[in-house]
C-alpha atoms as a PDB file:
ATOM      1  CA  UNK A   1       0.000   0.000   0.000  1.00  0.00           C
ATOM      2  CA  UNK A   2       1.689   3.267  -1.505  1.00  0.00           C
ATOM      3  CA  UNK A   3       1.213   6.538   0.011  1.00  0.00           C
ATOM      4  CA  UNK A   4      -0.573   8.789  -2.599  1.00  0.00           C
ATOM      5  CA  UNK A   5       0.479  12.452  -3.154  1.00  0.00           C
ATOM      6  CA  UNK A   6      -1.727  14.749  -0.546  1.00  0.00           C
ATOM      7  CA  UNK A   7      -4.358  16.392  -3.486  1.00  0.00           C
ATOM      8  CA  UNK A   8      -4.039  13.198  -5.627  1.00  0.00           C
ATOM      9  CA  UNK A   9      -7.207  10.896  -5.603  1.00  0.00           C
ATOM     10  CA  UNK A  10      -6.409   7.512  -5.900  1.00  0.00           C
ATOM     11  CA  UNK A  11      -8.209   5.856  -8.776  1.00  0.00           C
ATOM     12  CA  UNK A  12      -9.767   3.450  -6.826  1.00  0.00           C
ATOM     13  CA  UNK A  13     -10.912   6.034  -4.438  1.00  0.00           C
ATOM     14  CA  UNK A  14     -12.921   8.627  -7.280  1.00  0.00           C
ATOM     15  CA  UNK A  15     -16.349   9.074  -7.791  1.00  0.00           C
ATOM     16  CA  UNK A  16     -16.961  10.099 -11.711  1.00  0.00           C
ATOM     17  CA  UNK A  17     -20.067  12.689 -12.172  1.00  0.00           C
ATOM     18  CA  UNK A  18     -22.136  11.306 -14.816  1.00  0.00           C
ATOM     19  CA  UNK A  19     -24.780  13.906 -14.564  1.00  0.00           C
ATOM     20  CA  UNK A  20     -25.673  16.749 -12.402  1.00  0.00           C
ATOM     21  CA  UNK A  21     -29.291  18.760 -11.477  1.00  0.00           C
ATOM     22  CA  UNK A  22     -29.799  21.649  -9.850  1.00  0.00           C
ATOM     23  CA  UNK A  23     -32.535  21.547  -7.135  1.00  0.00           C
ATOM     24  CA  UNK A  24     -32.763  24.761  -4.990  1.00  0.00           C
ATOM     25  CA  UNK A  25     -31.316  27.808  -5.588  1.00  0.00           C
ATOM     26  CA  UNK A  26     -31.235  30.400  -2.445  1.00  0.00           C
ATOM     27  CA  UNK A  27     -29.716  33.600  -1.047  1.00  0.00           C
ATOM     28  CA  UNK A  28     -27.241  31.586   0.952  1.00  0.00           C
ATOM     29  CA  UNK A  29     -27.146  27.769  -0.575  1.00  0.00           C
ATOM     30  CA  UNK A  30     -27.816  25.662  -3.544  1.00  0.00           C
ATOM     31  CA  UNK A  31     -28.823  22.182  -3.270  1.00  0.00           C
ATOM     32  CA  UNK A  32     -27.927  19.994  -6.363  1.00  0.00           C
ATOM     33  CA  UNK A  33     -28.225  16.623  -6.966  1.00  0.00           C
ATOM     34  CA  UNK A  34     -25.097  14.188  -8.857  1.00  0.00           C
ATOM     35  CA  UNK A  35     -25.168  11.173 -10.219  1.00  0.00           C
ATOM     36  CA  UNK A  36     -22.029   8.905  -9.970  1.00  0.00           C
ATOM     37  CA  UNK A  37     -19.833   6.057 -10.794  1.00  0.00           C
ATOM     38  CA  UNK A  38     -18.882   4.567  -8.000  1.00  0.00           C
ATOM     39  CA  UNK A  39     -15.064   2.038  -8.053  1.00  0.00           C
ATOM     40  CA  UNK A  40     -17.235  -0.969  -8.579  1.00  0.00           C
ATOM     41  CA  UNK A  41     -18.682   0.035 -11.477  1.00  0.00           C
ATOM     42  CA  UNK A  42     -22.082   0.877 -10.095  1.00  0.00           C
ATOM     43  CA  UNK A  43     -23.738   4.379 -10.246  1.00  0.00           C
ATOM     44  CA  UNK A  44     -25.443   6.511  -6.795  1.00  0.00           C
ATOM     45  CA  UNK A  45     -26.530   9.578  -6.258  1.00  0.00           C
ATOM     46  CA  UNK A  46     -25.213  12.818  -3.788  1.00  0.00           C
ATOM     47  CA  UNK A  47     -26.895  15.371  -2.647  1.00  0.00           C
ATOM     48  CA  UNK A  48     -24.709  18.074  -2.313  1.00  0.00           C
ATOM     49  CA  UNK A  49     -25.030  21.745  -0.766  1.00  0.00           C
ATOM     50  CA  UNK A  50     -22.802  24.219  -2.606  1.00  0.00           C
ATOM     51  CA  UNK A  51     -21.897  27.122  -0.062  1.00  0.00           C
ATOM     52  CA  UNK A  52     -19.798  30.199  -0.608  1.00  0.00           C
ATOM     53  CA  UNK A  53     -17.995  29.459   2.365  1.00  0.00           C
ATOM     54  CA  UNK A  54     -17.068  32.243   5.240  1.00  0.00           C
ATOM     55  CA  UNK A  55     -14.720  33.087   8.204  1.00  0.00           C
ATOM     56  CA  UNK A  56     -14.698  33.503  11.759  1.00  0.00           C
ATOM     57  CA  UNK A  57     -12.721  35.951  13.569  1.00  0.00           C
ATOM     58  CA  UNK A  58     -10.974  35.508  17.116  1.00  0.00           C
ATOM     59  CA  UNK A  59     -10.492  38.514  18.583  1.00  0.00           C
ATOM     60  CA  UNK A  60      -8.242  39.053  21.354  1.00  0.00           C
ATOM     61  CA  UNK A  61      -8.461  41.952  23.259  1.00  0.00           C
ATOM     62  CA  UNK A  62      -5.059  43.556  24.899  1.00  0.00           C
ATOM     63  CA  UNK A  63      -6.521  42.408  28.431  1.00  0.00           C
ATOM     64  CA  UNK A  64      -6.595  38.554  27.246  1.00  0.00           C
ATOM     65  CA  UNK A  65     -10.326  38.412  26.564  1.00  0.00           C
ATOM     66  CA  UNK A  66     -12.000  36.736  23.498  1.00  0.00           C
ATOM     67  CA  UNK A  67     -14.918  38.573  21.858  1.00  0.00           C
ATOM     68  CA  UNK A  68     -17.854  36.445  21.471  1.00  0.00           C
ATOM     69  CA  UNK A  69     -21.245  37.249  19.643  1.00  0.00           C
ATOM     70  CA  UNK A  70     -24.102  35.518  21.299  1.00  0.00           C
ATOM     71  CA  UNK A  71     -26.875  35.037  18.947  1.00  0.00           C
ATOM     72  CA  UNK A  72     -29.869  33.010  17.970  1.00  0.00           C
ATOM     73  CA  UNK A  73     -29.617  30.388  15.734  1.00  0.00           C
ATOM     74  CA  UNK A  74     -33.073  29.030  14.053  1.00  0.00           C
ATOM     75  CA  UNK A  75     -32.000  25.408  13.299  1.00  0.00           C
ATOM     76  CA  UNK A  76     -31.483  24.954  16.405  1.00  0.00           C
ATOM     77  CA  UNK A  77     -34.117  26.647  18.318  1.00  0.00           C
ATOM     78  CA  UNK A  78     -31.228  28.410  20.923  1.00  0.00           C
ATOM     79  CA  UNK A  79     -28.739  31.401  21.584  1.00  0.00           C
ATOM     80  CA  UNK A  80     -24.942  30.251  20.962  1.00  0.00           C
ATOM     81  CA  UNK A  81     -22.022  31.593  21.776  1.00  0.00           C
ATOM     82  CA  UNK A  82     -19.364  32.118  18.892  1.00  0.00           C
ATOM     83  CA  UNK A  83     -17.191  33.961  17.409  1.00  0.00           C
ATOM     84  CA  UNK A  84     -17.591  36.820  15.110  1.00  0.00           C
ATOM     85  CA  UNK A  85     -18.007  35.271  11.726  1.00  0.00           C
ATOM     86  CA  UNK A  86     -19.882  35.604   8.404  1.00  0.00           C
ATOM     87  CA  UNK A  87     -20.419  34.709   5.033  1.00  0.00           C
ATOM     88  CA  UNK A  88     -18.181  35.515   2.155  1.00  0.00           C
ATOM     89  CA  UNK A  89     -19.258  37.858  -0.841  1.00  0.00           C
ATOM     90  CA  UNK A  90     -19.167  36.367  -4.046  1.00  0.00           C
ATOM     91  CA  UNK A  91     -15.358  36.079  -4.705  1.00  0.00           C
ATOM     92  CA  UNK A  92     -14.401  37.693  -1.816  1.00  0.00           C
ATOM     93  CA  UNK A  93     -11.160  36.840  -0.389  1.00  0.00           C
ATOM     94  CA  UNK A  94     -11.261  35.541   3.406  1.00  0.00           C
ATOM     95  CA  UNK A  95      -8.712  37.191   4.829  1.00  0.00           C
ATOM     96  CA  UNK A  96     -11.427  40.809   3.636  1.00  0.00           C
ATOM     97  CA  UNK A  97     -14.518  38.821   4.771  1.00  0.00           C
ATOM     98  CA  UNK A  98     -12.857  38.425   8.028  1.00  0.00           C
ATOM     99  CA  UNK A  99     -11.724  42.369   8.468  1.00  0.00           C
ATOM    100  CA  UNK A 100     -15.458  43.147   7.225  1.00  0.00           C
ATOM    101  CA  UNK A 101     -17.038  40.900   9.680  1.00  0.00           C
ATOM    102  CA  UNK A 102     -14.893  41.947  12.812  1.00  0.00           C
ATOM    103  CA  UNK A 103     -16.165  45.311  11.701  1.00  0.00           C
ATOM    104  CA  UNK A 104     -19.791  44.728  11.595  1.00  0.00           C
ATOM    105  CA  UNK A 105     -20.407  42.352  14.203  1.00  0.00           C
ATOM    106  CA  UNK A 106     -18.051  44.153  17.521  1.00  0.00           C
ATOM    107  CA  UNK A 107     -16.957  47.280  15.643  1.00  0.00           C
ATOM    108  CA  UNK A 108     -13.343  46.564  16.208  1.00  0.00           C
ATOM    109  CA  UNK A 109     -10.316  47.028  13.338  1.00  0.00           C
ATOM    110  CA  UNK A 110      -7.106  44.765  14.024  1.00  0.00           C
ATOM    111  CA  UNK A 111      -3.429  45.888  13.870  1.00  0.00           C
ATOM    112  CA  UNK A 112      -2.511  41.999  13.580  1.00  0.00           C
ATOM    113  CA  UNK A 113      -4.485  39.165  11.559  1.00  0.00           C
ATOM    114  CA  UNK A 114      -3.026  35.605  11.879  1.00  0.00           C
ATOM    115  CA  UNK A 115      -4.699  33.120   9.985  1.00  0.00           C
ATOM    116  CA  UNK A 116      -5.630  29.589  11.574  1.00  0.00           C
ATOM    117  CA  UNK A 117      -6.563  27.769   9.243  1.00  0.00           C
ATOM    118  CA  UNK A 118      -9.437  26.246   7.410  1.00  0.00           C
ATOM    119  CA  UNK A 119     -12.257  24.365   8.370  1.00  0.00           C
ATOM    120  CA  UNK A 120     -14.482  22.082   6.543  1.00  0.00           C
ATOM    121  CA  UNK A 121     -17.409  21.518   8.717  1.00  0.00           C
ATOM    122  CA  UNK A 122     -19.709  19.226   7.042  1.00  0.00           C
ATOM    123  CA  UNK A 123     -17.914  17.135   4.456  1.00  0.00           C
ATOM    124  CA  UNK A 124     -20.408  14.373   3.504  1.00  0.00           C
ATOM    125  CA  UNK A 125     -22.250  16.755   1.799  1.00  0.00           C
ATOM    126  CA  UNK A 126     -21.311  20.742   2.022  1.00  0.00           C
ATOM    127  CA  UNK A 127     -19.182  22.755   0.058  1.00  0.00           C
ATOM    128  CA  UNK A 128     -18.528  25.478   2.709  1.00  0.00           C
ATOM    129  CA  UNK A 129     -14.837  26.325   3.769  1.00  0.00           C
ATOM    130  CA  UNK A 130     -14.872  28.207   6.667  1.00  0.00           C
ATOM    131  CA  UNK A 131     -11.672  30.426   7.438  1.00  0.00           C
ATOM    132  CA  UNK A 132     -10.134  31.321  10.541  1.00  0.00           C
ATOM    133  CA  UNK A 133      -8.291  34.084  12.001  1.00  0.00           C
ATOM    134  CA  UNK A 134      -6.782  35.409  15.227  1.00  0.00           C
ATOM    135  CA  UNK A 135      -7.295  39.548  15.574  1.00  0.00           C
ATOM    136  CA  UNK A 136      -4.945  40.915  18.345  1.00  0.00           C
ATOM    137  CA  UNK A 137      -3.972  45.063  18.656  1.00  0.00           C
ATOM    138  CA  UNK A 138      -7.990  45.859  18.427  1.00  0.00           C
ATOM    139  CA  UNK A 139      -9.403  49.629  17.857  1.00  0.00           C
ATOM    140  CA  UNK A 140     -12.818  49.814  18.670  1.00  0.00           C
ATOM    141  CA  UNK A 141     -15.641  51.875  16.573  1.00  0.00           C
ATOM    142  CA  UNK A 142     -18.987  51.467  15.678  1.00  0.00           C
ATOM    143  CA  UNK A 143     -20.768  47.877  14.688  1.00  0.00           C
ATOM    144  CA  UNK A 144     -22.438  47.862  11.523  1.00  0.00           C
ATOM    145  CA  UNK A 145     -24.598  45.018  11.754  1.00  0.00           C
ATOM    146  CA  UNK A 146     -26.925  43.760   8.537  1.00  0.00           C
ATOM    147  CA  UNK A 147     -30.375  44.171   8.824  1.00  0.00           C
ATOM    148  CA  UNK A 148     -31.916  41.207  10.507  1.00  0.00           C
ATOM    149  CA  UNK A 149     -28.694  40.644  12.673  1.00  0.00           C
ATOM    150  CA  UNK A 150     -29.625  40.699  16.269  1.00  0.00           C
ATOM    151  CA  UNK A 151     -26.310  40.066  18.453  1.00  0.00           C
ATOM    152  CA  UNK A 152     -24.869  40.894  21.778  1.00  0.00           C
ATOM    153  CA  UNK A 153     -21.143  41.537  22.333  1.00  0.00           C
ATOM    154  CA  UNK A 154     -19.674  39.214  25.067  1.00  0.00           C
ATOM    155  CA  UNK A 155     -15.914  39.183  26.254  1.00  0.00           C
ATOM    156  CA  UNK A 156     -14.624  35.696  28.158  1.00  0.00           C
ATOM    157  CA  UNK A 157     -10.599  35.389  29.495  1.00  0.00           C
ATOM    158  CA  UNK A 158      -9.080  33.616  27.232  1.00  0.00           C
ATOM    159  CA  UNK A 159      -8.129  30.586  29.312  1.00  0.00           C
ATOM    160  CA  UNK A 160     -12.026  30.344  30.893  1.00  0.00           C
ATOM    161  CA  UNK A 161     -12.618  30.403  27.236  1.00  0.00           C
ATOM    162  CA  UNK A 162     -10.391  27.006  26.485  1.00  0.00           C
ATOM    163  CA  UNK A 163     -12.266  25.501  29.536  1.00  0.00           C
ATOM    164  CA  UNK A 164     -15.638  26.085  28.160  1.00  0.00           C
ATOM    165  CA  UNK A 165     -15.080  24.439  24.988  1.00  0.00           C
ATOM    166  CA  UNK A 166     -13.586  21.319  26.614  1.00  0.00           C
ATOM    167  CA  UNK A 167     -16.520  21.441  29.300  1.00  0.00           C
ATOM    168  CA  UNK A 168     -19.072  21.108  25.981  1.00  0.00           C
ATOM    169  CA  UNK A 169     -20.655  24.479  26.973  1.00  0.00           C
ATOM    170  CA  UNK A 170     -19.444  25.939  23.326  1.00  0.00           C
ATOM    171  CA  UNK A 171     -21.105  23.651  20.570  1.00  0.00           C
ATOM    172  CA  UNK A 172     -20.373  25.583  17.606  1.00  0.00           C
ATOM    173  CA  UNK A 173     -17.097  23.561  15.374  1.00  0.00           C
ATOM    174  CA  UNK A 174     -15.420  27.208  13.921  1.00  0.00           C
ATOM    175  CA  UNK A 175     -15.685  28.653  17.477  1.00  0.00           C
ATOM    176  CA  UNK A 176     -14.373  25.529  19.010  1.00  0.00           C
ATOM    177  CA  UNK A 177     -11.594  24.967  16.452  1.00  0.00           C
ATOM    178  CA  UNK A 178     -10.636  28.337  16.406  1.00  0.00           C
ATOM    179  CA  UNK A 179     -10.212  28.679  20.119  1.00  0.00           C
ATOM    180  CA  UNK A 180      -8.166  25.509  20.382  1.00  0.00           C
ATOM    181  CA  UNK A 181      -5.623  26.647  17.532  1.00  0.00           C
ATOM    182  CA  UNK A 182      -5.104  29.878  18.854  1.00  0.00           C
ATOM    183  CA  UNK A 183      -4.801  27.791  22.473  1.00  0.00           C
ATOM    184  CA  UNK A 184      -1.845  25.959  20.571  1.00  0.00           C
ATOM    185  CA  UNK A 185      -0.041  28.500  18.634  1.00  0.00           C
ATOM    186  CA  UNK A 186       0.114  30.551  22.102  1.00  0.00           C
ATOM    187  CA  UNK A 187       1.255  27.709  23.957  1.00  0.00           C
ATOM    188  CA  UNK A 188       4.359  26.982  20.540  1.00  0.00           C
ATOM    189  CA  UNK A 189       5.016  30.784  20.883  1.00  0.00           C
ATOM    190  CA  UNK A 190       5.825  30.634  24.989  1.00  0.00           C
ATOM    191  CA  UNK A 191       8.169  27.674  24.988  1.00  0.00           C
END
């Protein structure tokens, strides 16, 4: 057993579109429908979401503290905590979706971006990349928040932060991933 290259698919392991059919087309996703041959030579069908993809911010404030936006989220019936994140703008590039959104959700500009990383939260059958940054050296202005937004500003210390999301009381993947990242590089940074 060979190791392949890292963005080669194996032949073996390829799924060949035969035929594709849009579904749903919406403000935010698109649903389609493929069909494919599968390595033994029989065909299936995936469903697949097709998402712009987005960011999520971590800001860290000069006093250690994370900013959170607290918000309701309709699929799931409940207020979560996360971080400031959003979707990206046609071709938009992240690292400019991620300055815009750390504008309009806490108002804040950042001296220093670092990114994180990238995120691929559902992969069965979403196309949505979701990128992450770390914003340190904060100014703080004015939110500009989209119509419909509803969200309230909430600063946790970043180490009660890292316990939260290890305690389960932070559900949300970007938020979680983000925070533990940012929990490494800090920790690379200090030996």
């Amino acid at each position: 057993m060979g190791v392949e290259a890292e963005n080669e698919i194996p032949k073996h392991l390829n799924e060949e579109t035969l035929d594709s059919e849009r579904i749903f087309e919406g403000k935010v996703v698109n649903l389609r429908r493929d069909k494919v041959l599968l390595e033994s030579g029989r065909t299936s069908f995936r469903e697949v979401i097709e998402h712009n993809g987005g960011v999520c911010v971590l800001p860290l404030t000069d006093d250690d503290e994370i900013i959170f936006v607290r918000q309701f989220r309709y699929p799931f019936k409940t207020v979560l905590l996360e971080l400031p994140a959003g979707k990206r703008e046609g071709n938009e590039e992240p690292i400019n979706c991620g300055i815009r959104e750390l504008k309009e959700e806490v108002g804040a500009t950042a001296e220093k971006i670092t990114y994180l990383g990238n995120l691929y939260p559902t992969v069965a059958y979403d196309t949505e990349i979701i990128y992450m940054y770390m914003a340190e050296g904060l100014d703080f202005g004015e939110q500009n928040l989209d119509p419909g937004e509803f969200i309230d500003v909430v600063k946790i210390p970043f180490d009660k932060a890292v316990e939260m999301v290890m305690n389960g009381e932070i559900p949300d993947s970007k938020t979680q991933l983000a925070i533990l990242k940012a929990k490494l590089l800090r920790d690379k940074t200090e030996k």
